[in-house]
PDB file of N, CA and C in Angstrom:
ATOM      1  N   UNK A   1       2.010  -1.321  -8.732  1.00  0.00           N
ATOM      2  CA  UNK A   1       1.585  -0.742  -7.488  1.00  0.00           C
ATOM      3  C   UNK A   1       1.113  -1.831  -6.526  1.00  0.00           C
ATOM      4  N   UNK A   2       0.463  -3.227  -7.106  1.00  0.00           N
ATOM      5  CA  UNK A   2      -0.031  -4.064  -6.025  1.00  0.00           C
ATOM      6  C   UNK A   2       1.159  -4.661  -5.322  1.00  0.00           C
ATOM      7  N   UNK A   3       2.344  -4.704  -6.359  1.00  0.00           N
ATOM      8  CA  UNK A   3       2.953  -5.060  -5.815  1.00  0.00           C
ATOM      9  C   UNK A   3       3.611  -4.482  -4.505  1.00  0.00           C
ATOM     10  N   UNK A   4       3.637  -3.517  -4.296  1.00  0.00           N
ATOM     11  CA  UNK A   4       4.513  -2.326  -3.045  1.00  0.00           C
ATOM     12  C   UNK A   4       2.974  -2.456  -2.066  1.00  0.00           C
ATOM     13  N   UNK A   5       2.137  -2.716  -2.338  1.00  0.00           N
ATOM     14  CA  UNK A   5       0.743  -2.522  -0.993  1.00  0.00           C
ATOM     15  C   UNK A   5       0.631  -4.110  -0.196  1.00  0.00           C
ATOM     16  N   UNK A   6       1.617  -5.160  -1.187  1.00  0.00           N
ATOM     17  CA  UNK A   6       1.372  -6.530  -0.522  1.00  0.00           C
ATOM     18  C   UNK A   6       1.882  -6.670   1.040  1.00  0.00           C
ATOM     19  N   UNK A   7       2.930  -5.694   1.482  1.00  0.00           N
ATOM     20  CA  UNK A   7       2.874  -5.693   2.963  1.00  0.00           C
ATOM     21  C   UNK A   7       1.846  -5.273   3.852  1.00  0.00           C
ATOM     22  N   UNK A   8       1.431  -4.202   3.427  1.00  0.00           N
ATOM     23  CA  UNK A   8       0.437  -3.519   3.851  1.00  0.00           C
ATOM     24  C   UNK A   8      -1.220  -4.316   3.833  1.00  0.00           C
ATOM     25  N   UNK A   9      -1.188  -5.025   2.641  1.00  0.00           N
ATOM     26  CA  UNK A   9      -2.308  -5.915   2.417  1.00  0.00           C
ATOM     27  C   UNK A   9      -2.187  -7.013   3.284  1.00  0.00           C
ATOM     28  N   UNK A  10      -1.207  -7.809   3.753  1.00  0.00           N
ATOM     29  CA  UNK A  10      -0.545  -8.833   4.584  1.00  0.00           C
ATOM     30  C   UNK A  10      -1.319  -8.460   5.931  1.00  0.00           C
ATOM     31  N   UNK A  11      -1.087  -7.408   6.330  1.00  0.00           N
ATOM     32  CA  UNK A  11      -0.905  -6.704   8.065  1.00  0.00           C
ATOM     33  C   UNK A  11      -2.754  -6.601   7.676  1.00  0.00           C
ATOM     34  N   UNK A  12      -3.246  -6.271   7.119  1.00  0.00           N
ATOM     35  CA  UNK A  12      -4.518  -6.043   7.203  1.00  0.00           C
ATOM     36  C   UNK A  12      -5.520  -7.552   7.149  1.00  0.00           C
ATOM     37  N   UNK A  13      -4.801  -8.223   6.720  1.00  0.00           N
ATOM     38  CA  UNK A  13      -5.206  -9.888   6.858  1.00  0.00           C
ATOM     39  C   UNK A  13      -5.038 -10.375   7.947  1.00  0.00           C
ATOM     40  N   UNK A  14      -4.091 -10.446   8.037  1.00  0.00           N
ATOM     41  CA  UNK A  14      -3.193 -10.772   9.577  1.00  0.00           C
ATOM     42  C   UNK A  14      -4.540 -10.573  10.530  1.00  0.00           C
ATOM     43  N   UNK A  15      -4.550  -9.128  11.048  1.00  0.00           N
ATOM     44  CA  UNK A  15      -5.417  -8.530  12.098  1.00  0.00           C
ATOM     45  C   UNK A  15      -6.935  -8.300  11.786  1.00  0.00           C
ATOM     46  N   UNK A  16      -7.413  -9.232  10.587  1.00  0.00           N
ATOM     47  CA  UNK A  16      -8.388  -9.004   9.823  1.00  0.00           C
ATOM     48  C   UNK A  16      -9.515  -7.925  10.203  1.00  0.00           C
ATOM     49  N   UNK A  17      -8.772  -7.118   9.148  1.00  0.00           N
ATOM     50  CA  UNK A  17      -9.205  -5.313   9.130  1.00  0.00           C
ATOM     51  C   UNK A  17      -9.725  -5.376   7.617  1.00  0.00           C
ATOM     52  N   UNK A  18     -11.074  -5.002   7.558  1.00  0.00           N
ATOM     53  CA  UNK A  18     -11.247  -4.835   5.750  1.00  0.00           C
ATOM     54  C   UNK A  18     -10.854  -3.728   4.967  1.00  0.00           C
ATOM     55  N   UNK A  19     -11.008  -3.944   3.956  1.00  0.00           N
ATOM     56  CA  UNK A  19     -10.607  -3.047   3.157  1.00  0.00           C
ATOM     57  C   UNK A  19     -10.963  -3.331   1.876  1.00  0.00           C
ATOM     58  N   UNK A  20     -10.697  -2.189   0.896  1.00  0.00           N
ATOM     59  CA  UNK A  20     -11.511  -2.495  -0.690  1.00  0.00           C
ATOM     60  C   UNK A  20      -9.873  -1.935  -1.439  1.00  0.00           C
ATOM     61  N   UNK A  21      -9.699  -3.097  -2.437  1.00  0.00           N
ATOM     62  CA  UNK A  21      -9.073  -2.717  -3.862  1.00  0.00           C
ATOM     63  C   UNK A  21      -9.866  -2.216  -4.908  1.00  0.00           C
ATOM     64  N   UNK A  22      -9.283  -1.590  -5.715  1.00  0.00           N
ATOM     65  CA  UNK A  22     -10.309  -0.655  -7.037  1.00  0.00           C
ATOM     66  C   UNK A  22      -9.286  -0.493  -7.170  1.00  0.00           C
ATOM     67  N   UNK A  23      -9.572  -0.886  -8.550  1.00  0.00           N
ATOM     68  CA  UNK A  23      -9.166  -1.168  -9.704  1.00  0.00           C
ATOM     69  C   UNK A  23      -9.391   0.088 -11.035  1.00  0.00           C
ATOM     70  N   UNK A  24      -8.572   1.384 -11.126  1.00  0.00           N
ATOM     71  CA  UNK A  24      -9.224   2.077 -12.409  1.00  0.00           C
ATOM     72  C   UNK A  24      -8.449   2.721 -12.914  1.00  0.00           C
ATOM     73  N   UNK A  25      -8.337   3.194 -14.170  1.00  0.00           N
ATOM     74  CA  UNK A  25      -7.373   4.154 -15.354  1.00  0.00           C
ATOM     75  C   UNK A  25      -8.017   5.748 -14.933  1.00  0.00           C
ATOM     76  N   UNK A  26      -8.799   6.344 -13.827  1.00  0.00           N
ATOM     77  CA  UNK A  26      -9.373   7.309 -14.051  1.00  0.00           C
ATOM     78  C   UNK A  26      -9.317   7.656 -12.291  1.00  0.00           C
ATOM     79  N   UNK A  27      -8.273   8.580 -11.795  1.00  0.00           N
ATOM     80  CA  UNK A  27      -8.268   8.193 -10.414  1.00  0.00           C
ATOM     81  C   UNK A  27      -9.102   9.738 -10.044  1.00  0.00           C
ATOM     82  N   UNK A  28      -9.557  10.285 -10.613  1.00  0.00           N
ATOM     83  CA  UNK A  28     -11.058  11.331  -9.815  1.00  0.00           C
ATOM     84  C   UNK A  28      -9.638  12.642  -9.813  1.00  0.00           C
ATOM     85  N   UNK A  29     -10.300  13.815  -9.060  1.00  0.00           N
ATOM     86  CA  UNK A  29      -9.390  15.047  -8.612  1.00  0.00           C
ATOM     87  C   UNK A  29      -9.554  14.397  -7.041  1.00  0.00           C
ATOM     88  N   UNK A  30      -7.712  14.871  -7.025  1.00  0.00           N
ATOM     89  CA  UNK A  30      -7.380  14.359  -5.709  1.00  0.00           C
ATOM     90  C   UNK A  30      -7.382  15.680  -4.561  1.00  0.00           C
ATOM     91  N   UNK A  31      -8.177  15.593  -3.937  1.00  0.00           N
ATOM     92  CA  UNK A  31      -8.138  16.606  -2.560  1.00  0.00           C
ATOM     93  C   UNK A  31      -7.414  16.517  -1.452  1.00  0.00           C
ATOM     94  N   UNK A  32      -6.555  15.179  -1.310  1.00  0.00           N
ATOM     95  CA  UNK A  32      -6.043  14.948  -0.626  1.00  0.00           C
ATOM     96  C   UNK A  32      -4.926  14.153  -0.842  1.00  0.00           C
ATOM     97  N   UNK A  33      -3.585  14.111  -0.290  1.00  0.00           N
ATOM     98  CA  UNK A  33      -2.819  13.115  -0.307  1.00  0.00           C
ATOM     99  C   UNK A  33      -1.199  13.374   0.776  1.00  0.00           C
ATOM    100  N   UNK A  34      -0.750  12.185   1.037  1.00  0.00           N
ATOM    101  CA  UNK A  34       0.461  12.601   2.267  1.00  0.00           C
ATOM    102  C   UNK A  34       1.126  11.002   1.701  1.00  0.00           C
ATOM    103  N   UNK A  35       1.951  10.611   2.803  1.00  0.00           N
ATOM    104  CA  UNK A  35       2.671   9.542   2.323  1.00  0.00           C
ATOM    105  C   UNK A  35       1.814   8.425   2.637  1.00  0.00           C
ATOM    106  N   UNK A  36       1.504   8.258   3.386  1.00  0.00           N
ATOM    107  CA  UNK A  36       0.169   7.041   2.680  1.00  0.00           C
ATOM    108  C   UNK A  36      -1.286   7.029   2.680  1.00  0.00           C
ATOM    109  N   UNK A  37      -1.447   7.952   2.155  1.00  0.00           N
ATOM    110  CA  UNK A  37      -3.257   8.179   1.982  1.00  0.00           C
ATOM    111  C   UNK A  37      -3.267   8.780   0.658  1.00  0.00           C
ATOM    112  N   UNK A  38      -4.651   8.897  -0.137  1.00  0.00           N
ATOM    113  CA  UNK A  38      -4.910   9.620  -0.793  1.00  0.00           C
ATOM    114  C   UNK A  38      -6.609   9.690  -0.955  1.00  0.00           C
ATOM    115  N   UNK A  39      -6.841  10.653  -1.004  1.00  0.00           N
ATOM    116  CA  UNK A  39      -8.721  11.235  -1.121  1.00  0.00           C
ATOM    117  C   UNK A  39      -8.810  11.649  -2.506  1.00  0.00           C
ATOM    118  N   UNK A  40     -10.214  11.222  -3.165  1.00  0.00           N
ATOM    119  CA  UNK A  40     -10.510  11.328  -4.348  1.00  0.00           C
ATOM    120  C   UNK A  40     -11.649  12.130  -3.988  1.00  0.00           C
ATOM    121  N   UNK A  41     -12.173  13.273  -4.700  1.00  0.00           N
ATOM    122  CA  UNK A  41     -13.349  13.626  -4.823  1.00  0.00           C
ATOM    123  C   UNK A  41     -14.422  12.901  -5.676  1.00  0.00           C
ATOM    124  N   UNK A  42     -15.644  12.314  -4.931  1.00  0.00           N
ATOM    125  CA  UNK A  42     -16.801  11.754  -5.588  1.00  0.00           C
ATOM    126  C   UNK A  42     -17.730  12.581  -5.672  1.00  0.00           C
ATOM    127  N   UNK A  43     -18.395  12.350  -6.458  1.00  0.00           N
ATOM    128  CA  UNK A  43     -20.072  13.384  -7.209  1.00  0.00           C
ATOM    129  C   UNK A  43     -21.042  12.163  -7.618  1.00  0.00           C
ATOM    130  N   UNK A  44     -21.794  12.581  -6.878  1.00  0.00           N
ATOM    131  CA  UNK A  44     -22.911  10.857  -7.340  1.00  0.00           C
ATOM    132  C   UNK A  44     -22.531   9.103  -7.717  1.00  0.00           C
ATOM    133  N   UNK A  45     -21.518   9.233  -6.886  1.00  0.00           N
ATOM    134  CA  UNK A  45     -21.012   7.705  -6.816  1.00  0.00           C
ATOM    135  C   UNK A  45     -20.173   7.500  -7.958  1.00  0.00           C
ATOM    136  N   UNK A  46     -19.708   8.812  -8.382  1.00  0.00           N
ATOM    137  CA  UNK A  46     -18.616   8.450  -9.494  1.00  0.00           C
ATOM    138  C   UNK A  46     -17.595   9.650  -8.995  1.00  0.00           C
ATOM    139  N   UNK A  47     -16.226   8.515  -9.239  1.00  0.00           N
ATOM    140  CA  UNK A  47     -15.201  10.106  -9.094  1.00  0.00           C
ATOM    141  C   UNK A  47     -15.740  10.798 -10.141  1.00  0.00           C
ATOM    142  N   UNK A  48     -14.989  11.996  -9.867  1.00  0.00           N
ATOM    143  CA  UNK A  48     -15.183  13.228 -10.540  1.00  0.00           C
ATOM    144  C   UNK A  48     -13.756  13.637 -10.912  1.00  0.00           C
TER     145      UNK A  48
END
């Protein structure tokens, strides 16, 4: 997967825009998602 976001990671350097990688085997219930987004539901600073 890092590999397919390295353009996207590029353009955000480029125009230095931050952003966070995370890193996990446990991706939460997803409430959201389209072709490039996705929302995780959190509960006390942990997905859920």
């Amino acid at each position: 997967m890092y590999e397919k976001l390295k353009p996207a990671i590029a353009l955000l350097d480029k125009y230095n825009k931050p952003y966070d990688i995370v890193y996990t085997n446990f991706v939460g219930e997803i409430v959201y998602e389209d072709d490039w987004q996705i929302a995780v539901r959190v509960e006390n600073g942990k997905m859920v």
